[in-house]
Protein backbone atom coordinates (compact mmCIF):
# COMPACT_ATOMS: atom_id res chain seq x y z
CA UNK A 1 -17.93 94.40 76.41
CA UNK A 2 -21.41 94.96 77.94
CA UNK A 3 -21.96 93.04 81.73
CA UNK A 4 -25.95 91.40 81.55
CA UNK A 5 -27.72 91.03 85.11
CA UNK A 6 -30.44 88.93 86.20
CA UNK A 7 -31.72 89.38 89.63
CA UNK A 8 -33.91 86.84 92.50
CA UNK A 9 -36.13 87.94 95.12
CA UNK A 10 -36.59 85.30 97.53
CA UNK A 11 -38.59 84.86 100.61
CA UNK A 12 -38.75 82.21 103.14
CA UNK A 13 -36.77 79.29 104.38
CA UNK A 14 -35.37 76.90 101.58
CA UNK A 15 -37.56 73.85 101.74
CA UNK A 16 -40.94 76.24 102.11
CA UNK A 17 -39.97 79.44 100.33
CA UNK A 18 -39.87 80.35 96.98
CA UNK A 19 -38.38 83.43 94.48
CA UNK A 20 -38.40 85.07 91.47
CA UNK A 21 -35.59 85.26 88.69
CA UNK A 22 -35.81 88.31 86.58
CA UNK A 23 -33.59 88.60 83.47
CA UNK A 24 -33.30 92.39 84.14
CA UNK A 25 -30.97 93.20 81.21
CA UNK A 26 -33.29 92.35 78.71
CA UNK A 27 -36.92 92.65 80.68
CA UNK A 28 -37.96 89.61 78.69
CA UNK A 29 -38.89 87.45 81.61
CA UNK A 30 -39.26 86.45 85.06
CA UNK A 31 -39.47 83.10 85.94
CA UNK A 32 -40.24 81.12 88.97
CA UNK A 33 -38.09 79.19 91.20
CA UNK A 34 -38.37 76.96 94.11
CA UNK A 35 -35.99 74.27 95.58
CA UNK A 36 -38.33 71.33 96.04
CA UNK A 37 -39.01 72.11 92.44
CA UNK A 38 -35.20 72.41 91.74
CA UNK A 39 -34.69 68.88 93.10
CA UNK A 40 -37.71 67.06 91.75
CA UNK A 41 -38.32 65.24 88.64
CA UNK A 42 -40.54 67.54 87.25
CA UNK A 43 -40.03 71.16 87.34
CA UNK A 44 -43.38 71.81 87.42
CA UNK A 45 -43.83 75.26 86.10
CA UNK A 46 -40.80 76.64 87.89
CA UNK A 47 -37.22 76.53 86.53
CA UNK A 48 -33.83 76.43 87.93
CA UNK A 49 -30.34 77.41 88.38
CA UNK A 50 -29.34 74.03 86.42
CA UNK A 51 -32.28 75.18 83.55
CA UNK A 52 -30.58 78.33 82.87
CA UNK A 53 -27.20 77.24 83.06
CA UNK A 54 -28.15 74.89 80.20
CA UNK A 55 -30.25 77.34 78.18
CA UNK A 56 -26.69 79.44 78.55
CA UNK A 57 -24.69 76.47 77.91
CA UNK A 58 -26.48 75.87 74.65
CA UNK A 59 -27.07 79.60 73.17
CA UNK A 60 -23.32 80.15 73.86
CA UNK A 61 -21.96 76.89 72.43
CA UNK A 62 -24.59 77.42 68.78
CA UNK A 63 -23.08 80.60 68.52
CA UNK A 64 -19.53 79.72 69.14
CA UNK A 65 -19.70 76.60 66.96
CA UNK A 66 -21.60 79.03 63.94
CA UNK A 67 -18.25 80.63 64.16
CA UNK A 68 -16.30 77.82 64.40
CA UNK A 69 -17.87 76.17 61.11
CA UNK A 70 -17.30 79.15 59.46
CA UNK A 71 -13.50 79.59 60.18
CA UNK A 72 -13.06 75.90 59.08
CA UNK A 73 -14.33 76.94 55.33
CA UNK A 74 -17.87 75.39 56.38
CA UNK A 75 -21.09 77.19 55.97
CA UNK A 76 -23.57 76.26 59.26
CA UNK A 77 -27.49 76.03 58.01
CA UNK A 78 -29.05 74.91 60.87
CA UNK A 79 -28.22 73.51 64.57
CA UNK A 80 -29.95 72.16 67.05
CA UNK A 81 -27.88 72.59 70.38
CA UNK A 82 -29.40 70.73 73.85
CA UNK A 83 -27.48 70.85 76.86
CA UNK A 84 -28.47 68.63 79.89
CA UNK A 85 -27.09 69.96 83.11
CA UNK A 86 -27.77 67.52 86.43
CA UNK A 87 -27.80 68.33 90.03
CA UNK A 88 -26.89 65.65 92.28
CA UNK A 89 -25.23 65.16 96.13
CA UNK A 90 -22.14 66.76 96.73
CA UNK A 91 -19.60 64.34 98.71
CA UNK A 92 -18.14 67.30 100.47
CA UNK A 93 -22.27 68.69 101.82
CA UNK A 94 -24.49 70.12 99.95
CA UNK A 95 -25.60 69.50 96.32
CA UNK A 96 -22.84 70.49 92.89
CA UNK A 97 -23.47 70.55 89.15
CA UNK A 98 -22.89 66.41 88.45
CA UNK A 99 -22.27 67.20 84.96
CA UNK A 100 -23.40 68.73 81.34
CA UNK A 101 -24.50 66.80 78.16
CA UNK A 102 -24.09 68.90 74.93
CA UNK A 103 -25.94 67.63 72.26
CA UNK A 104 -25.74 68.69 68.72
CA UNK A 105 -27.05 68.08 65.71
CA UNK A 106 -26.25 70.08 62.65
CA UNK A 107 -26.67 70.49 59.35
CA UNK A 108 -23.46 72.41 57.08
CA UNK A 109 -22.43 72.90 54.03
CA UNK A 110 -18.42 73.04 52.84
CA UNK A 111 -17.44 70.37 55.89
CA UNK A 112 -17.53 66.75 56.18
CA UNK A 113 -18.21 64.48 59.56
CA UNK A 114 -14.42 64.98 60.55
CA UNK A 115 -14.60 68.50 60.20
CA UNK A 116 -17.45 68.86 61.93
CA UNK A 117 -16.41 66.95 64.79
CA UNK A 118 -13.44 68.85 64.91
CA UNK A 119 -15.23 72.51 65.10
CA UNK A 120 -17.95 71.21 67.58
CA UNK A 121 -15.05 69.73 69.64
CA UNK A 122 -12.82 73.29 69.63
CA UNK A 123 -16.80 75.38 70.09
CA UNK A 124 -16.94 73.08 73.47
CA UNK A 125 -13.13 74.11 74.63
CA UNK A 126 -14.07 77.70 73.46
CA UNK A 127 -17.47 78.48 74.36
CA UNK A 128 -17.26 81.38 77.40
CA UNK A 129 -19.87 79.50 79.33
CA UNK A 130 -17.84 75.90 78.61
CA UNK A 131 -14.76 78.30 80.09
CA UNK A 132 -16.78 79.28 82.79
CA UNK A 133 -18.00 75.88 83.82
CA UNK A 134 -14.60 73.98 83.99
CA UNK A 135 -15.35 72.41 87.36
CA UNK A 136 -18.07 70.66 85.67
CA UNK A 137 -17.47 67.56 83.04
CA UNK A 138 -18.97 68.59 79.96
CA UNK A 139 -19.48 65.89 77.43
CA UNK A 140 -20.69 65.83 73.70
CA UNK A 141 -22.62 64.08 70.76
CA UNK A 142 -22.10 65.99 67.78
CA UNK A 143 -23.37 64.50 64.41
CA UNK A 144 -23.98 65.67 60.85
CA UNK A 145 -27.87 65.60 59.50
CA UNK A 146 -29.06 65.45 56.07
């Protein structure tokens, strides 16, 4: 299986400096990144360790719950997958990932709400990133549309 890389160029102390995350696997993007940003309300142009956790978190649990669907009999026709990752003070020092909302929405043919529940419950035990992130309390909304 192929390893993906992403790189950051920083310069300067933390509360003045400020970097550069480059997906370098794909060369689709480089994005800004600064920690006042990180721990503000508003990003503010700049995104975030948290940010691309969750844009991870969600790609990874869609496809893994496509799957999922389709293994239960279930054709998947559309979902919408958000995940909410928050930063807050770690007890021990420092700052640590506070936990992750996944949200989805979905519309499917061939499953009813029980069903669906069921493979958007095993798609958040069996998502790689989910795996990855076990330190972290990951909860979910998962609900049929249409």
């Amino acid at each position: 299986m192929p390893t993906r890389t992403a790189r950051t160029a920083w310069t300067g102390t933390l509360q003045e400096g400020s970097g550069q995350v480059e997906l370098t696997s794909s060369q689709l993007a480089t994005y800004d990144v600064s920690f006042p940003r990180r721990t503000a309300e508003s990003a503010d142009g700049t995104t975030s360790p948290e940010e691309l956790i969750a844009a991870a978190h969600s790609a990874c649990y869609a496809m893994q719950l496509s799957g999922n669907i389709a293994a239960a009999g279930g054709t998947p026709v559309a979902l919408d997958v958000q995940a909410d990752v928050s930063l807050g003070p770690d007890p021990a020092g420092g700052f640590h990932l506070t936990g992750i909302t996944l949200t989805v929405r979905g519309e499917v043919e061939g499953l009813d709400a029980a069903g669906f529940e069921k493979a958007a419950q095993d798609a958040k035990a069996g998502c790689p990133v989910s795996k990855a992130l076990t330190g972290v309390e990951i909860t979910l909304d998962a609900a049929l549309e249409g």
